[in-house]
N, C-alpha and C. Protein backbone atom coordinates (compact mmCIF):
# COMPACT_ATOMS: atom_id res chain seq x y z
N UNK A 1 48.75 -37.09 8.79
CA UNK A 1 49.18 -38.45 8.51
C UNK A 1 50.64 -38.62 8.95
N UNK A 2 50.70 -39.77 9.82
CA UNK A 2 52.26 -39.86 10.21
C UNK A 2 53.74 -40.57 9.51
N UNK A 3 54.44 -40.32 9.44
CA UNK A 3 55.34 -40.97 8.34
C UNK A 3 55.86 -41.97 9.05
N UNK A 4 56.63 -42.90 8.56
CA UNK A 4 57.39 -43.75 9.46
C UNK A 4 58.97 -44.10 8.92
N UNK A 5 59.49 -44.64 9.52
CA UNK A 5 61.17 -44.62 9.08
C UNK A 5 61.64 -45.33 8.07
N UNK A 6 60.58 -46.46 7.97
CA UNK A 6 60.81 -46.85 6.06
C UNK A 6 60.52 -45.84 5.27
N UNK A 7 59.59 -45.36 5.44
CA UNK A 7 58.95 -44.68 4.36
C UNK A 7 60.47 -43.57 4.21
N UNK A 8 60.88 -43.08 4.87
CA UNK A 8 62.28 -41.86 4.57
C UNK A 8 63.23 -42.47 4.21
N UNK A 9 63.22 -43.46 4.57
CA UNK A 9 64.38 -44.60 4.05
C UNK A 9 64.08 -44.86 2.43
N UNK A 10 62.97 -45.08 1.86
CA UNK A 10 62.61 -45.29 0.93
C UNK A 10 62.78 -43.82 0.14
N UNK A 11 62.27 -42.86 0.44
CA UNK A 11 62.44 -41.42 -0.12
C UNK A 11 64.06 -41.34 -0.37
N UNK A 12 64.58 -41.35 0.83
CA UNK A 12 66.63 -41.31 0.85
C UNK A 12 67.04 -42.08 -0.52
N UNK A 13 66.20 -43.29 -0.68
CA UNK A 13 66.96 -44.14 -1.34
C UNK A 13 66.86 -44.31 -2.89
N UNK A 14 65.87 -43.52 -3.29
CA UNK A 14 65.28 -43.27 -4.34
C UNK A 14 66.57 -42.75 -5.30
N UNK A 15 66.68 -41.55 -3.98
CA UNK A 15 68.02 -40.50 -4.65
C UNK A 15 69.13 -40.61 -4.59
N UNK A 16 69.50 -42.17 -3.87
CA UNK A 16 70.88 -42.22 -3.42
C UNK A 16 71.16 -43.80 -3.34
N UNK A 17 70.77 -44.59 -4.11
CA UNK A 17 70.52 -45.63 -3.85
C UNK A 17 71.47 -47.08 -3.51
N UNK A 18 72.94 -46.36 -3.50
CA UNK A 18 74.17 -47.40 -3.07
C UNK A 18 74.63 -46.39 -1.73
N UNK A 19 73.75 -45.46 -1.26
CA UNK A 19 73.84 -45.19 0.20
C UNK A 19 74.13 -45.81 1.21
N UNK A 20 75.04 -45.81 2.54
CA UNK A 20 74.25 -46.25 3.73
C UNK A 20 73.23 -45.56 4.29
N UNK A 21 72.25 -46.17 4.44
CA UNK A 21 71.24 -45.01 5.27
C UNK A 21 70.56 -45.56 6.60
N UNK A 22 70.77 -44.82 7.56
CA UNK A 22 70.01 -45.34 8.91
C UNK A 22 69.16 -44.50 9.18
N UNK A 23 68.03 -44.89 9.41
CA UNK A 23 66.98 -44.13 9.95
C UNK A 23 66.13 -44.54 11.18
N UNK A 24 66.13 -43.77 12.41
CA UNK A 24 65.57 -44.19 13.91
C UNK A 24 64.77 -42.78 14.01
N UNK A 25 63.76 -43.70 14.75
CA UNK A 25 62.69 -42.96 15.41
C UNK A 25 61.30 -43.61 15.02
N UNK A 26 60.26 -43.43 15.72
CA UNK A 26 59.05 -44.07 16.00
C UNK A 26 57.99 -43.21 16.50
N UNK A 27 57.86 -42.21 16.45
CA UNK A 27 57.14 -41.04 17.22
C UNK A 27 55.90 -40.70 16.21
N UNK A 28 56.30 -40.97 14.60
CA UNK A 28 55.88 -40.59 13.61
C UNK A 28 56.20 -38.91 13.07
N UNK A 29 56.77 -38.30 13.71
CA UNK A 29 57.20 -37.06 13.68
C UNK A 29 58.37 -36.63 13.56
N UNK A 30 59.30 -37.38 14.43
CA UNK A 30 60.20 -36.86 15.01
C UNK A 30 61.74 -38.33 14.65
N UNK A 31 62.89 -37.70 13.85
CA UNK A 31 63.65 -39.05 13.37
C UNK A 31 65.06 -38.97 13.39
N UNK A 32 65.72 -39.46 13.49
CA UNK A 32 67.08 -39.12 13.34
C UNK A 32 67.66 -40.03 11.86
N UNK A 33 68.63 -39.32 11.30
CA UNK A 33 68.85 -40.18 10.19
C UNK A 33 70.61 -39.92 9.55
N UNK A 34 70.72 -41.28 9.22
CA UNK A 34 72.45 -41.19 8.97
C UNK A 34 72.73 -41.28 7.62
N UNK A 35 73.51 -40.58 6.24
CA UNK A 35 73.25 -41.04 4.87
C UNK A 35 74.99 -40.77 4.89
N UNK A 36 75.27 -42.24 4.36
CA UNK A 36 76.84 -42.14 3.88
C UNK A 36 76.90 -42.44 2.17
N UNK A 37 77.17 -41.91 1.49
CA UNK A 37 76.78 -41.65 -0.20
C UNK A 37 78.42 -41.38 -0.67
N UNK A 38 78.86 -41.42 -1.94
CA UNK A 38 79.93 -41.56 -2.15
C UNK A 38 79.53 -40.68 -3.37
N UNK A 39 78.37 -40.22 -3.88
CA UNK A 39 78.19 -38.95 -4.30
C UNK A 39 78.09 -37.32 -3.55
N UNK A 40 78.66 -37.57 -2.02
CA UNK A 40 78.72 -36.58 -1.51
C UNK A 40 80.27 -36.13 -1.15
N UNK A 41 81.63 -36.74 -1.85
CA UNK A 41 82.40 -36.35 -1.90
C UNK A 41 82.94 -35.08 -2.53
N UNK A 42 83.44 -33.97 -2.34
CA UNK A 42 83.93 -32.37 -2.80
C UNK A 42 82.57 -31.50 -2.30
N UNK A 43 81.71 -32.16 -1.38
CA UNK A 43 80.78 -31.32 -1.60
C UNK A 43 80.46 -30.93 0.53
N UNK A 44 80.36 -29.78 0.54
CA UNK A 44 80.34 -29.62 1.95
C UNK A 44 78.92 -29.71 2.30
N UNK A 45 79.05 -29.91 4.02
CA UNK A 45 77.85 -30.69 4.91
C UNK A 45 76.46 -30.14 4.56
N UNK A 46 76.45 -28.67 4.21
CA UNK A 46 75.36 -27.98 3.64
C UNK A 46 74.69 -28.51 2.33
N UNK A 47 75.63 -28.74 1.45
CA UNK A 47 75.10 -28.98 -0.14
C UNK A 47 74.69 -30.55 0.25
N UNK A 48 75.50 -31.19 1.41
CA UNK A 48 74.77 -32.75 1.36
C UNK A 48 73.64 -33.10 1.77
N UNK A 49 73.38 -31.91 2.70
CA UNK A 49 71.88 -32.15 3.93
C UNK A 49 71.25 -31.40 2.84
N UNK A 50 70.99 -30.26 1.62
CA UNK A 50 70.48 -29.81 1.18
C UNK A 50 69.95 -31.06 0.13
N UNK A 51 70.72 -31.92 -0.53
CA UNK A 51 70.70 -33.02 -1.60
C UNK A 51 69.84 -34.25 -0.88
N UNK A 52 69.77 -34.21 0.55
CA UNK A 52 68.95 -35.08 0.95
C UNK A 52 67.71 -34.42 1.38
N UNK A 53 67.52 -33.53 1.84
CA UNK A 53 66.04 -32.83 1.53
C UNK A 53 65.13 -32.61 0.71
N UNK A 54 65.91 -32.37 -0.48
CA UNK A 54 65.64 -32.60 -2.15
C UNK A 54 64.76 -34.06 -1.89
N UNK A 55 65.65 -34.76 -1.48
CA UNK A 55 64.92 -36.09 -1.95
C UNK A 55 63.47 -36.82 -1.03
N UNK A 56 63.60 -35.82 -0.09
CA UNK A 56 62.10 -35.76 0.60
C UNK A 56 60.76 -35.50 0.10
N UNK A 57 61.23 -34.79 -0.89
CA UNK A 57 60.12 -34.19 -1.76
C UNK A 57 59.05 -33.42 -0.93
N UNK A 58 59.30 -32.59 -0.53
CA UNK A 58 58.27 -31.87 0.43
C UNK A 58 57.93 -32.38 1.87
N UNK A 59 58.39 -33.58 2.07
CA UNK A 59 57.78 -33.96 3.29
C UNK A 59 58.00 -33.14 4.02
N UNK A 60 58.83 -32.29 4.35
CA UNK A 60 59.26 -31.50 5.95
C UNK A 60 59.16 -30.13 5.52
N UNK A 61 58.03 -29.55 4.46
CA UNK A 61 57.67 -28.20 4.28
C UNK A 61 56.65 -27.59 5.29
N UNK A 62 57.41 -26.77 6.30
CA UNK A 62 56.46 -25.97 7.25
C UNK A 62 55.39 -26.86 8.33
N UNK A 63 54.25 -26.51 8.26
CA UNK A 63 53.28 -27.29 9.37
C UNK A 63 52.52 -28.00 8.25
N UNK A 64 52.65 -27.95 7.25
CA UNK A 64 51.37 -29.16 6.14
C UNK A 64 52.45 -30.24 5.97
N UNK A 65 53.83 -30.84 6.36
CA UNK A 65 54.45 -31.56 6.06
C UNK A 65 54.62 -32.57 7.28
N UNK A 66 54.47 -33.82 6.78
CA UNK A 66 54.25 -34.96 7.56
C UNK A 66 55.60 -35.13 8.38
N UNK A 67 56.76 -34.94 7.87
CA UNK A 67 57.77 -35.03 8.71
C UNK A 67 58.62 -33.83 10.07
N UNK A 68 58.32 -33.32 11.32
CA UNK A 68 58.38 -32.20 11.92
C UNK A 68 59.30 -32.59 12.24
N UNK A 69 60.66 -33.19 12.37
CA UNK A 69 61.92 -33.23 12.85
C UNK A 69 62.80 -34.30 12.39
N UNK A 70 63.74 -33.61 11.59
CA UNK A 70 65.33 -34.62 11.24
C UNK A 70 66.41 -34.41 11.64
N UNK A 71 67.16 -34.84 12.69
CA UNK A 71 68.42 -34.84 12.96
C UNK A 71 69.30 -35.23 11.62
N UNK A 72 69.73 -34.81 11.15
CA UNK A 72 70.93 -35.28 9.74
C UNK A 72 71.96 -35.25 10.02
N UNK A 73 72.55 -36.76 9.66
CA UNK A 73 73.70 -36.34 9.42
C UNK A 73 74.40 -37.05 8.47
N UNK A 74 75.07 -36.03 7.77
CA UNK A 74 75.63 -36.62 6.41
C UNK A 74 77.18 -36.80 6.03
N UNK A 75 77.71 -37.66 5.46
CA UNK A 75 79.10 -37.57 5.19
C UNK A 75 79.35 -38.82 3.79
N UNK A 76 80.61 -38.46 3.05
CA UNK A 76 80.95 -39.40 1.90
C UNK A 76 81.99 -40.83 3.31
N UNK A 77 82.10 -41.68 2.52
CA UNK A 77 82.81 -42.70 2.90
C UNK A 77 84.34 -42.55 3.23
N UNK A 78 84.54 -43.17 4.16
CA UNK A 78 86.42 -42.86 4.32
C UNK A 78 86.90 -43.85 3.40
């Protein structure tokens, strides 16, 4: 089953919900995605891309997961 870029947008936003979040791509697989959160301040690029995976809830676990590619990229607000 293929996901689409609301649908991650909707997952992102669940967990982060005064986010900016951009999400591109159309392939159903394959997405790039931007999350600017102001709960990701003191916290480095690892713990942020880790806090947004969290909020995938499994989608991008191994080959049974509907999502096979995220470009991330994450940062708090200037």
């Amino acid at each position: 089953m293929a996901i689409e870029a609301h649908d991650i947008e909707a997952l992102i936003r669940e967990a982060f919900p005064k986010a900016k979040i951009t999400v591109q791509g159309d392939d159903g697989a394959h997405f790039a995605a931007e999350v600017i959160d102001e709960s990701f301040k003191g916290m480095n690029r690892v713990q942020q891309q880790r806090a947004v995976y969290a909020a995938l809830k499994g989608k991008m676990d191994g080959s049974n997961g509907e999502l096979h590619a995220l470009a991330l990229t994450t940062k708090a607000p200037d």
